[in-house]
C-alpha atoms as a PDB file:
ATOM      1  CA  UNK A   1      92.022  92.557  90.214  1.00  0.00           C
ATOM      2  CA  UNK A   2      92.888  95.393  92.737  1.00  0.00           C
ATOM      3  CA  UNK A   3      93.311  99.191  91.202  1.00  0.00           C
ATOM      4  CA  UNK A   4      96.486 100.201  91.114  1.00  0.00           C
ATOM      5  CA  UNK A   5      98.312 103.271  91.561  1.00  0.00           C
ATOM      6  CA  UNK A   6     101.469 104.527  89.463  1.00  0.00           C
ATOM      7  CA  UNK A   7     104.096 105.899  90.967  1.00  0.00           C
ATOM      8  CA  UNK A   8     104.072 109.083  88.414  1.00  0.00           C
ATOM      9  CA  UNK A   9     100.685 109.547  90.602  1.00  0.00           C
ATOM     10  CA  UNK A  10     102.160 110.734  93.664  1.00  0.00           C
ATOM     11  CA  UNK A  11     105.197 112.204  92.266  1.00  0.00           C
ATOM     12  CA  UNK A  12     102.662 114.216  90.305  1.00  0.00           C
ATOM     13  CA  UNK A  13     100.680 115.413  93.238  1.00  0.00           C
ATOM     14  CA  UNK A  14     104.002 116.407  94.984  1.00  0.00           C
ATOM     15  CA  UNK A  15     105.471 118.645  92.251  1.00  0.00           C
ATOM     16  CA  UNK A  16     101.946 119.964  91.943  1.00  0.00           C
ATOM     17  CA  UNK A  17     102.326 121.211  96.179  1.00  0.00           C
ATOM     18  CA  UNK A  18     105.963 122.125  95.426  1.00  0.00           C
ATOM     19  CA  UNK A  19     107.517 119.477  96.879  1.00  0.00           C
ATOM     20  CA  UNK A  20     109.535 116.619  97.146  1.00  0.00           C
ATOM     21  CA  UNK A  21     107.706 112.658  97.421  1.00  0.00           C
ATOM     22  CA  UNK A  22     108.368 111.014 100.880  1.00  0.00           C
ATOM     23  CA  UNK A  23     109.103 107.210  99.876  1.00  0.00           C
ATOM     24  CA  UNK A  24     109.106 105.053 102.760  1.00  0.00           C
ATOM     25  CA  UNK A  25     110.691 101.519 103.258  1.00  0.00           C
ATOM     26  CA  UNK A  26     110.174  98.536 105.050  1.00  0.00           C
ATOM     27  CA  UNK A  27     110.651  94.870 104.664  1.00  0.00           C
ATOM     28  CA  UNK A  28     107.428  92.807 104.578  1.00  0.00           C
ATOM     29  CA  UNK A  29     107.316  90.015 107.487  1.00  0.00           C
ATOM     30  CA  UNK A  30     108.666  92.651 110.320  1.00  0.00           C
ATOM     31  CA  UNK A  31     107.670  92.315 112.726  1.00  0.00           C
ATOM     32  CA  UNK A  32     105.194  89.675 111.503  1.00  0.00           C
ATOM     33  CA  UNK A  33     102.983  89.882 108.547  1.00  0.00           C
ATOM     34  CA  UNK A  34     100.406  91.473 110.008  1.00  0.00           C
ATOM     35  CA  UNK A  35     102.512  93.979 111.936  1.00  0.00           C
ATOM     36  CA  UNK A  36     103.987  94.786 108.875  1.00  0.00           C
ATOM     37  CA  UNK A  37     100.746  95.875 107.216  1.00  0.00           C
ATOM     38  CA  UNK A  38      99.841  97.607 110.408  1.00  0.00           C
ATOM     39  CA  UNK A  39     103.247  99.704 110.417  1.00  0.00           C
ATOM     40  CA  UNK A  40     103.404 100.346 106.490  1.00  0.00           C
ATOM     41  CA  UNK A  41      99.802 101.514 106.625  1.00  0.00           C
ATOM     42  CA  UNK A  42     100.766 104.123 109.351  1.00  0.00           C
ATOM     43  CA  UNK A  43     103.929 105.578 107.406  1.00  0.00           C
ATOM     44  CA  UNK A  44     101.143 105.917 104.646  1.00  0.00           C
ATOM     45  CA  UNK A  45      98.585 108.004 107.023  1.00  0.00           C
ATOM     46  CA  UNK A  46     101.711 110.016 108.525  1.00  0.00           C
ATOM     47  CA  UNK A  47     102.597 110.924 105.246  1.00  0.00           C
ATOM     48  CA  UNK A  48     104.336 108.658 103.227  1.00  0.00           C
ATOM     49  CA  UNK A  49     103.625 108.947  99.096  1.00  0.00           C
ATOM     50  CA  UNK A  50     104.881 106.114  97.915  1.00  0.00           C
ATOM     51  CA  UNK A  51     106.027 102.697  99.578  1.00  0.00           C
ATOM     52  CA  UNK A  52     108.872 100.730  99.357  1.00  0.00           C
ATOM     53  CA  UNK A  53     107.860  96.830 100.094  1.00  0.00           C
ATOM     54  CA  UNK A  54     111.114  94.500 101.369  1.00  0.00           C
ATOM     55  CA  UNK A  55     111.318  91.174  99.787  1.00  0.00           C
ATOM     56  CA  UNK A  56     113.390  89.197 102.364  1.00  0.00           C
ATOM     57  CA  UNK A  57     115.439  87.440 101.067  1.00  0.00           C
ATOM     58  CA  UNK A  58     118.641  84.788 102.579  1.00  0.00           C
ATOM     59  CA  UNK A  59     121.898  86.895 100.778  1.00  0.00           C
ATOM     60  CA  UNK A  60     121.397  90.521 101.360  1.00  0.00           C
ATOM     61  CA  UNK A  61     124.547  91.336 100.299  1.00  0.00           C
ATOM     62  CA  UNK A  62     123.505  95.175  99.304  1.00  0.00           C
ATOM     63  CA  UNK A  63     121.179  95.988 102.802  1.00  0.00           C
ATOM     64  CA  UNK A  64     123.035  97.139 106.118  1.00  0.00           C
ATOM     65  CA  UNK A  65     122.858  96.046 109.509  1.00  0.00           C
ATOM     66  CA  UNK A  66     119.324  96.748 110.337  1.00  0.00           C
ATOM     67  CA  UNK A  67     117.359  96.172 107.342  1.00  0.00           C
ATOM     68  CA  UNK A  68     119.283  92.423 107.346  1.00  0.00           C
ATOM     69  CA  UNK A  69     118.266  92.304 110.832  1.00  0.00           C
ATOM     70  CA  UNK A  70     114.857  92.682 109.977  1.00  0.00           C
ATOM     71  CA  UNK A  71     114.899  90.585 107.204  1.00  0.00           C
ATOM     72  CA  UNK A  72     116.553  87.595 108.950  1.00  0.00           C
ATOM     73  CA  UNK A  73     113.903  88.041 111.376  1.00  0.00           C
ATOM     74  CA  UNK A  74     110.844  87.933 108.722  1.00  0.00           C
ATOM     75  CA  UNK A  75     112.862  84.593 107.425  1.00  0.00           C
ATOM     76  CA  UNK A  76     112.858  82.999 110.726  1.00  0.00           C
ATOM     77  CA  UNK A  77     109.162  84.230 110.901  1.00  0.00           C
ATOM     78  CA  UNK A  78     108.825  81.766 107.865  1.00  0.00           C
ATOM     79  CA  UNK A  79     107.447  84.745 105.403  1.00  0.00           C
ATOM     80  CA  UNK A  80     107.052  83.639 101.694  1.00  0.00           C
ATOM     81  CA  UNK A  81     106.469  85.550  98.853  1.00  0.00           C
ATOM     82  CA  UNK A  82     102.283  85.078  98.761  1.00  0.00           C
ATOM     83  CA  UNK A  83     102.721  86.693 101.933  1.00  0.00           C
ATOM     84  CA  UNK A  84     104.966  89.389 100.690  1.00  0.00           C
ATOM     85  CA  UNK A  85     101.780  89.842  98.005  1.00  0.00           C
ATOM     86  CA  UNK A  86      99.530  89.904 100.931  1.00  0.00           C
ATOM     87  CA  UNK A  87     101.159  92.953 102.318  1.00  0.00           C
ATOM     88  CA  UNK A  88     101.362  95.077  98.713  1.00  0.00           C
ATOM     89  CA  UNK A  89      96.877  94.447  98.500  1.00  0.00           C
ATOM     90  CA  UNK A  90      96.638  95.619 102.190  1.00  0.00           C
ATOM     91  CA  UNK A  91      99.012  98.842 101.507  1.00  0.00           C
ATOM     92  CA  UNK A  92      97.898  99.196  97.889  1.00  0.00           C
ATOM     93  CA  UNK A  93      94.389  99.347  99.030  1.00  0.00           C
ATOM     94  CA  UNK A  94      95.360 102.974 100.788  1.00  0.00           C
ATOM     95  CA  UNK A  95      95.945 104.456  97.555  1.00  0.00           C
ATOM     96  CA  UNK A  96      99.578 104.980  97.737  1.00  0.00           C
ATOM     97  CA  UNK A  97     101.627 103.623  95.166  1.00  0.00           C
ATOM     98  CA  UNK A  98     103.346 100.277  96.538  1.00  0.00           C
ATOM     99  CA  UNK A  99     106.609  99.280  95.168  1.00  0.00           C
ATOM    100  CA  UNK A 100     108.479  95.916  95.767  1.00  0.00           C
ATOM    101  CA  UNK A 101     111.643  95.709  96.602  1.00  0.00           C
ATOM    102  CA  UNK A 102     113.708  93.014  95.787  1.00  0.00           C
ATOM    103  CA  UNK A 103     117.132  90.751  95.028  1.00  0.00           C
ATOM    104  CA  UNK A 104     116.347  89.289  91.364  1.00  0.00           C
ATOM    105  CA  UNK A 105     116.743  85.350  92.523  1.00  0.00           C
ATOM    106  CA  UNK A 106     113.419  85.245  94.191  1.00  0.00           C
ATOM    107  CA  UNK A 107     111.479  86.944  91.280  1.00  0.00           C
ATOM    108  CA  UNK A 108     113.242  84.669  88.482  1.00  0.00           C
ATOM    109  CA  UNK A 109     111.928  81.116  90.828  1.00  0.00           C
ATOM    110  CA  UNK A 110     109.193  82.105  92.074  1.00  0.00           C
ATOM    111  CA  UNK A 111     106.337  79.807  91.818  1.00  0.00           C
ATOM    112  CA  UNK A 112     108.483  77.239  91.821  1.00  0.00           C
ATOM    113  CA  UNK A 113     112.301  76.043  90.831  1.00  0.00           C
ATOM    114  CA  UNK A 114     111.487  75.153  86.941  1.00  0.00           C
ATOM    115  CA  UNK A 115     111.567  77.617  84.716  1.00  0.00           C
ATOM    116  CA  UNK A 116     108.342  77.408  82.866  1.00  0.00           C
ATOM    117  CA  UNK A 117     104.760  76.327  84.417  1.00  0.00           C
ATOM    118  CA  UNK A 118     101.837  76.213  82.271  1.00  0.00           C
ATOM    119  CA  UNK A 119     104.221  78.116  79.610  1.00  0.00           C
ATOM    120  CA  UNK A 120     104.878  81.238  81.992  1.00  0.00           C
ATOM    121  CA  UNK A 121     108.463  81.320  83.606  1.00  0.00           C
ATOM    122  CA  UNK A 122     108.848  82.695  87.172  1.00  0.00           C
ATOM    123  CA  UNK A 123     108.898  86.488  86.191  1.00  0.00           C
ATOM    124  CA  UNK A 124     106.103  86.697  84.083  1.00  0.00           C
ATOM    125  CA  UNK A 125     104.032  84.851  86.858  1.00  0.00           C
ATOM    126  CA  UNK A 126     105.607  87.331  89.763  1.00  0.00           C
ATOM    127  CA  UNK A 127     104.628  90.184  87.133  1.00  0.00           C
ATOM    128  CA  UNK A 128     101.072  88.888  86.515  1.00  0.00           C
ATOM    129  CA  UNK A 129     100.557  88.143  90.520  1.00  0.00           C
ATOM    130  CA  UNK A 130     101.949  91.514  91.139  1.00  0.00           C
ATOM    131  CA  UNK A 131      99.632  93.700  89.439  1.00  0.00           C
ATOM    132  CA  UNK A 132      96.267  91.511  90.256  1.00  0.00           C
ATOM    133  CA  UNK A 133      97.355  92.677  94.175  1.00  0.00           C
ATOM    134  CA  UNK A 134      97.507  96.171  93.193  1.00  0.00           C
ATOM    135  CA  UNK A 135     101.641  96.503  93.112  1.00  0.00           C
ATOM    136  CA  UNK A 136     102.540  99.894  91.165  1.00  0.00           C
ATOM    137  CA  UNK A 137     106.143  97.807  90.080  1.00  0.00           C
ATOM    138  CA  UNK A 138     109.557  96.717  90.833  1.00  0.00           C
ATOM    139  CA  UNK A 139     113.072  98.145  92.296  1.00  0.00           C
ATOM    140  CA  UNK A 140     115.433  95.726  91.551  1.00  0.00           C
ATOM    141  CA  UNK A 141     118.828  97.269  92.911  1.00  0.00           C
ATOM    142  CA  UNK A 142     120.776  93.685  91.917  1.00  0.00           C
ATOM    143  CA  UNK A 143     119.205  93.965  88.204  1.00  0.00           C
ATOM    144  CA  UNK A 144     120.726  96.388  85.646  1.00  0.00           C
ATOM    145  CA  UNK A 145     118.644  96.946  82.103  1.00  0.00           C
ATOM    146  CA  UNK A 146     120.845  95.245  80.290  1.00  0.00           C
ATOM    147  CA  UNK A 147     120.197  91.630  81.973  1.00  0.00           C
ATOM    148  CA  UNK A 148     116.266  92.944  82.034  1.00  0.00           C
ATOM    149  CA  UNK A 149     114.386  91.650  78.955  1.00  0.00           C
ATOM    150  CA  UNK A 150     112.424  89.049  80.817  1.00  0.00           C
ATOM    151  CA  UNK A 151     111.527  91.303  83.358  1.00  0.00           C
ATOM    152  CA  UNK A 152     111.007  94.458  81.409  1.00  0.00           C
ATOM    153  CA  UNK A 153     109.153  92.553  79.038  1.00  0.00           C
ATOM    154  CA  UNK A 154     106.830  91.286  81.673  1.00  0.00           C
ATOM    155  CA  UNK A 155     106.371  95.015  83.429  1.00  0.00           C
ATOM    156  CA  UNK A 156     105.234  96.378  79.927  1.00  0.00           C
ATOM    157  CA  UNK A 157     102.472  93.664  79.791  1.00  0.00           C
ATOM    158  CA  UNK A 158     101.408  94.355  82.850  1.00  0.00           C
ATOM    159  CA  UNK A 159     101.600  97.868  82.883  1.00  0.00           C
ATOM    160  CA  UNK A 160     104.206  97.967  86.379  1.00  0.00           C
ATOM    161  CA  UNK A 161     106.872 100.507  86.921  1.00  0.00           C
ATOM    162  CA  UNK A 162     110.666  99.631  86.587  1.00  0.00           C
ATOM    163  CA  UNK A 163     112.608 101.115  89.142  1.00  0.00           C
ATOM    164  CA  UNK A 164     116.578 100.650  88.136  1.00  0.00           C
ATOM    165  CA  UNK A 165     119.248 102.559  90.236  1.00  0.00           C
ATOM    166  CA  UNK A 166     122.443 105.078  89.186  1.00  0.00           C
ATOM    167  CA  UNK A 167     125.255 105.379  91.563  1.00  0.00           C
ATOM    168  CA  UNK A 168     127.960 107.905  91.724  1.00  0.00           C
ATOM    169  CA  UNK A 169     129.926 105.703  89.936  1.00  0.00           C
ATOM    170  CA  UNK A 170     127.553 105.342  86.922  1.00  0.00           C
ATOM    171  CA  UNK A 171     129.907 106.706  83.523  1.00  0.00           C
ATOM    172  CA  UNK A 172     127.009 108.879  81.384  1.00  0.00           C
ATOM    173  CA  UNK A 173     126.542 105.749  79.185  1.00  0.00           C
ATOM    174  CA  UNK A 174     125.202 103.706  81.712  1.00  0.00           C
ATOM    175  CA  UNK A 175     122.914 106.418  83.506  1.00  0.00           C
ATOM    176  CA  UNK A 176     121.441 107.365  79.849  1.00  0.00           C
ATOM    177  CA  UNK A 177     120.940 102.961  79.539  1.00  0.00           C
ATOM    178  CA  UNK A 178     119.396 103.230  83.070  1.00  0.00           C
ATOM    179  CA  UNK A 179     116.860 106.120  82.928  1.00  0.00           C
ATOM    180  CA  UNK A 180     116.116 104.797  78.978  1.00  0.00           C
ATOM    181  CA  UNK A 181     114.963 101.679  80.827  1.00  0.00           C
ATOM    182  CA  UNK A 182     112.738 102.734  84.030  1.00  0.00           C
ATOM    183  CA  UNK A 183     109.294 103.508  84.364  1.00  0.00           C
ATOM    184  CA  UNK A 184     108.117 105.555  87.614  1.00  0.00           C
ATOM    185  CA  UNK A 185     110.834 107.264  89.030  1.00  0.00           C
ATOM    186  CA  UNK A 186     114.755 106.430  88.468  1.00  0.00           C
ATOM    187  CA  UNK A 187     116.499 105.577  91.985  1.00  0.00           C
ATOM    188  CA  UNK A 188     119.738 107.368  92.948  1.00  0.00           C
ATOM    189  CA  UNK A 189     121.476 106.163  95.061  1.00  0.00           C
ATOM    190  CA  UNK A 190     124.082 108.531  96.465  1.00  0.00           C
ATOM    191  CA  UNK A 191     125.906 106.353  99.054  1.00  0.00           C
ATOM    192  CA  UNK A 192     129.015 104.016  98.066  1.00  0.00           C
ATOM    193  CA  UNK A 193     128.622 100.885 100.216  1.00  0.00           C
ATOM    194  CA  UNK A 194     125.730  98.846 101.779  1.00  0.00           C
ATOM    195  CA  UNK A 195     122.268 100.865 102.932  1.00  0.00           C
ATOM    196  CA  UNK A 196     121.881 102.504 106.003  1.00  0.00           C
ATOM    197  CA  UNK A 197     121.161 105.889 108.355  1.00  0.00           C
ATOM    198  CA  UNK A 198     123.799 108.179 108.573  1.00  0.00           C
ATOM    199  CA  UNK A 199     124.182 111.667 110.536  1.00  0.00           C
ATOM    200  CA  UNK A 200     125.200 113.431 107.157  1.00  0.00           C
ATOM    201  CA  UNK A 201     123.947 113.815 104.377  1.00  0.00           C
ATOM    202  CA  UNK A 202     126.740 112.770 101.486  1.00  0.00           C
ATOM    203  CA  UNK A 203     127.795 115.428  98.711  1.00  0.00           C
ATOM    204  CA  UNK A 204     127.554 113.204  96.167  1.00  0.00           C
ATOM    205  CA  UNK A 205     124.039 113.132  95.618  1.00  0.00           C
ATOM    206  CA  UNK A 206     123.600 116.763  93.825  1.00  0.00           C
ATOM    207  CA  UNK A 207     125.994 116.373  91.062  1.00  0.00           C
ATOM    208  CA  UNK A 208     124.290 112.314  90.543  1.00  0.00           C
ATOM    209  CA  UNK A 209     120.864 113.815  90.223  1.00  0.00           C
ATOM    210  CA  UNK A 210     121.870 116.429  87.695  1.00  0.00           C
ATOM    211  CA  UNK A 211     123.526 114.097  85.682  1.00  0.00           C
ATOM    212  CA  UNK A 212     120.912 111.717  86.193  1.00  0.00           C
ATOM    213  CA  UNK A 213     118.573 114.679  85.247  1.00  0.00           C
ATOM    214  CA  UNK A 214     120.332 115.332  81.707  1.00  0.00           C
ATOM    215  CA  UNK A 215     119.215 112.260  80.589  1.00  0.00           C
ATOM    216  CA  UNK A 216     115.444 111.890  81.454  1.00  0.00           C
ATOM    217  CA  UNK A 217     112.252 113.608  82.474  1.00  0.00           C
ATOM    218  CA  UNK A 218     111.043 111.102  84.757  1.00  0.00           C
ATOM    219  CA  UNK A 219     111.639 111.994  88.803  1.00  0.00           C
ATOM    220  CA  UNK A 220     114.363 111.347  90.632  1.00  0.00           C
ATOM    221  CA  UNK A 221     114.702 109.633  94.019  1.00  0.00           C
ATOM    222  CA  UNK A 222     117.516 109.958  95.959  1.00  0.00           C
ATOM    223  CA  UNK A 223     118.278 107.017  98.980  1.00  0.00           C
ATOM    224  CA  UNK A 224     121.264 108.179 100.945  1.00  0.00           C
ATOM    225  CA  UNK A 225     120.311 106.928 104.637  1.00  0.00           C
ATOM    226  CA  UNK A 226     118.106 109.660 105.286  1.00  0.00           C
ATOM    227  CA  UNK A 227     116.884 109.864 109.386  1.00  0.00           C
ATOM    228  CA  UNK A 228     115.366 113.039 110.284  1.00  0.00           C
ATOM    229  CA  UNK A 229     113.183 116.007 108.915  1.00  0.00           C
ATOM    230  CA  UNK A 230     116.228 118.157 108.459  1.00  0.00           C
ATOM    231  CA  UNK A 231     117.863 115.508 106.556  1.00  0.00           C
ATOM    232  CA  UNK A 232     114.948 115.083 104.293  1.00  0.00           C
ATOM    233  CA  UNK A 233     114.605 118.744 103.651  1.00  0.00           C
ATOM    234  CA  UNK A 234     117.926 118.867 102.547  1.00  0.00           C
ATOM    235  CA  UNK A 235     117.803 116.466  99.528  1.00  0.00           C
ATOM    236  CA  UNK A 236     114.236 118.109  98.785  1.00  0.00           C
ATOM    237  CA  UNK A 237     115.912 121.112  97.790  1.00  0.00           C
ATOM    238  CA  UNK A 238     117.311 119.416  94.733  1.00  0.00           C
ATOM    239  CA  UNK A 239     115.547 116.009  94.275  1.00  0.00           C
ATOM    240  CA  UNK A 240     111.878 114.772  93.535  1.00  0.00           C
ATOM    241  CA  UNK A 241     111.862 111.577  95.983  1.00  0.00           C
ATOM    242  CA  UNK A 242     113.710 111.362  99.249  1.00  0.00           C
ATOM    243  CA  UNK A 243     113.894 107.748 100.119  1.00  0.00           C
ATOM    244  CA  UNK A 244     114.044 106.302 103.688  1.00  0.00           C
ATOM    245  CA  UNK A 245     114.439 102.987 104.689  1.00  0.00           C
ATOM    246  CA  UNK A 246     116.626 101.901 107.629  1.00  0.00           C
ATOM    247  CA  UNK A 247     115.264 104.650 109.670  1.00  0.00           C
ATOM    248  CA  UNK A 248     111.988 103.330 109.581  1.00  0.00           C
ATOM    249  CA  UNK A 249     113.075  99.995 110.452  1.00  0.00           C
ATOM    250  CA  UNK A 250     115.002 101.409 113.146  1.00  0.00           C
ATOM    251  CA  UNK A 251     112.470 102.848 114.834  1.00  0.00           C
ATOM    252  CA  UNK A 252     110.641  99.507 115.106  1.00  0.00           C
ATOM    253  CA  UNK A 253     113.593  97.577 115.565  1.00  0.00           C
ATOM    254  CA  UNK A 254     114.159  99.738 118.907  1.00  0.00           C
ATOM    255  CA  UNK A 255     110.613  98.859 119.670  1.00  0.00           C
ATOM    256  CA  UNK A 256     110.935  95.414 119.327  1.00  0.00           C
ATOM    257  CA  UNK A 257     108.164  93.619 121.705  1.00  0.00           C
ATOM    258  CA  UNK A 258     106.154  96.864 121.493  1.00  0.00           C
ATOM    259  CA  UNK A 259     104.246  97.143 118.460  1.00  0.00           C
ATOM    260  CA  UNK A 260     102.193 100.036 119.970  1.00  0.00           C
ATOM    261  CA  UNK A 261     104.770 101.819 121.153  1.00  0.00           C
ATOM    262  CA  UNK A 262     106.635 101.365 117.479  1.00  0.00           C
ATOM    263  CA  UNK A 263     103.925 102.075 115.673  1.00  0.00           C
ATOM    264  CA  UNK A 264     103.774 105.551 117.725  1.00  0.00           C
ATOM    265  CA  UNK A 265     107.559 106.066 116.957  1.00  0.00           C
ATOM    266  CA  UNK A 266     107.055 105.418 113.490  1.00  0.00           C
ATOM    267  CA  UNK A 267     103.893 107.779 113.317  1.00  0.00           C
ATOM    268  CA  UNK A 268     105.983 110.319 114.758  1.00  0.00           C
ATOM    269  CA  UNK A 269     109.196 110.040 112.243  1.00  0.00           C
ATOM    270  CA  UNK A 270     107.035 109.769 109.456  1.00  0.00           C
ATOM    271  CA  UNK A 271     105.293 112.859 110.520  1.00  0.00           C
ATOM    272  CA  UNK A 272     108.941 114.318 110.977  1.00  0.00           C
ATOM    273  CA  UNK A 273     110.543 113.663 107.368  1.00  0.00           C
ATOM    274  CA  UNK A 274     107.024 114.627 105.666  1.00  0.00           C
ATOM    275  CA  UNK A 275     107.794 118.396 107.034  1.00  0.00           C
ATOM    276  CA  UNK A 276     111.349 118.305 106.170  1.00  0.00           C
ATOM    277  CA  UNK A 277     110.337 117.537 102.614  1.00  0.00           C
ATOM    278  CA  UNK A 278     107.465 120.176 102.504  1.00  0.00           C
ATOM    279  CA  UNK A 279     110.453 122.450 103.903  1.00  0.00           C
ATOM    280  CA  UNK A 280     112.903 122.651 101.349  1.00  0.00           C
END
């Protein structure tokens, strides 16, 4: 069994420097497997504390335009979820916490369509698998904690983290059920709408993360389409996690053919949003 890393790790290490995390995104399979590893590996050496792992999966009804386009091209790649595992012991192995990120179908079948094999249903196998290849938990932005008990059941065996989102429009009852429920961080999301990069930053993240704040002591991450240093700095001011995702992929997507010259890109953003958050 690999070590693992928590997430309350690196968020620990950053509050200890006075800062915010960097958690960095991308979907497993993209460009291929192996380029994948290569890429997530140097967001982790640029300075990237905790990863974000892509599931890809066929109905991405909450992703934008250029994670799907990603995605659809890890599908047509023919990724599976062993390989998905594959990439979490390669980036685990760093010794930054590695997070999947995932729709809830593929979890609840993996292994196979029937519910139960050899008495373990699809989540407690994913959980099990998870944690032997080092995988610090789940962020399961289709799941809410009151449909959870199989999962969160399985994630206290195992000892993995349970990433659930708030949203803007989250009343106080449901952010209090949310943060109740996770383990590692709790996942603000501060855009209405499907994920992407966006020139501004959106004023609805401050007043989220203080309510989200009046209701836990775990950190807060805030995802809002984040795409430069400046950017970055600006939600460090006020949260403990700034979250980017289609940035990254962006950067590789407009490198597409060019792994090198990608990987350089995506040194040089990561690099970029690191000093924004040590900035605020």
């Amino acid at each position: 069994m690999s070590g693992r890393t928590g997430v309350s790790t690196a968020f620990e290490k950053a509050r200890a420097e006075g800062r915010a995390a960097l958690v960095g995104y991308l979907p497993a399979g993209y460009p291929t497997v192996d380029g994948s590893i290569e890429a997530l590996k140097v967001m982790v050496e640029a300075g990237c504390d905790v990863i974000e792992i892509g599931l890809p999966y066929s109905d991405p009804v909450m992703d934008g335009p250029t994670i799907q386009a990603a995605a659809q091209q890890a599908l047509e790649g023919g990724i599976r979820t062993k390989d998905v595992l594959r990439v979490v012991e390669a980036v685990a192995a760093t010794g930054a916490p590695t997070l999947v990120m995932t729709y809830w179908n593929p979890i609840e079948h993996y292994g196979g369509a029937s519910r139960r094999i050899d008495g373990h249903s699809g989540v407690e196998r994913f959980a099990r698998d998870l944690a032997s290849a080092g995988g610090a938990g789940l962020i399961t932005p289709d799941l809410t904690p009151d449909s959870a008990g199989e999962w969160i059941a399985a994630a206290d065996e195992h000892d993995l983290d349970k990433v659930f989102l708030v949203a803007p429009s989250s009343t106080p009852e449901r952010i209090a059920l949310t943060t109740a429920a996770s383990r590692g961080f709790v996942y603000a999301t501060a855009v209405m709408g499907v994920t992407g990069a966006r020139t501004t930053t959106s004023d609805l993240a401050g007043p989220l993360v203080e309510r989200t704040r009046a209701t836990t002591e775990l950190p807060i991450g805030v995802g809002l389409g984040v795409s430069n240093g400046d950017q970055a700095a600006e939600i460090a001011a006020y949260a403990d996690g700034v979250i980017v995702g289609s940035a990254f992929v962006r950067t590789l997507l407009d490198h597409e053919g060019d792994l090198d010259a990608g990987l350089a890109a995506l040194r040089a953003l990561t690099e970029d949003l690191a000093g924004g958050v040590r900035r605020a």
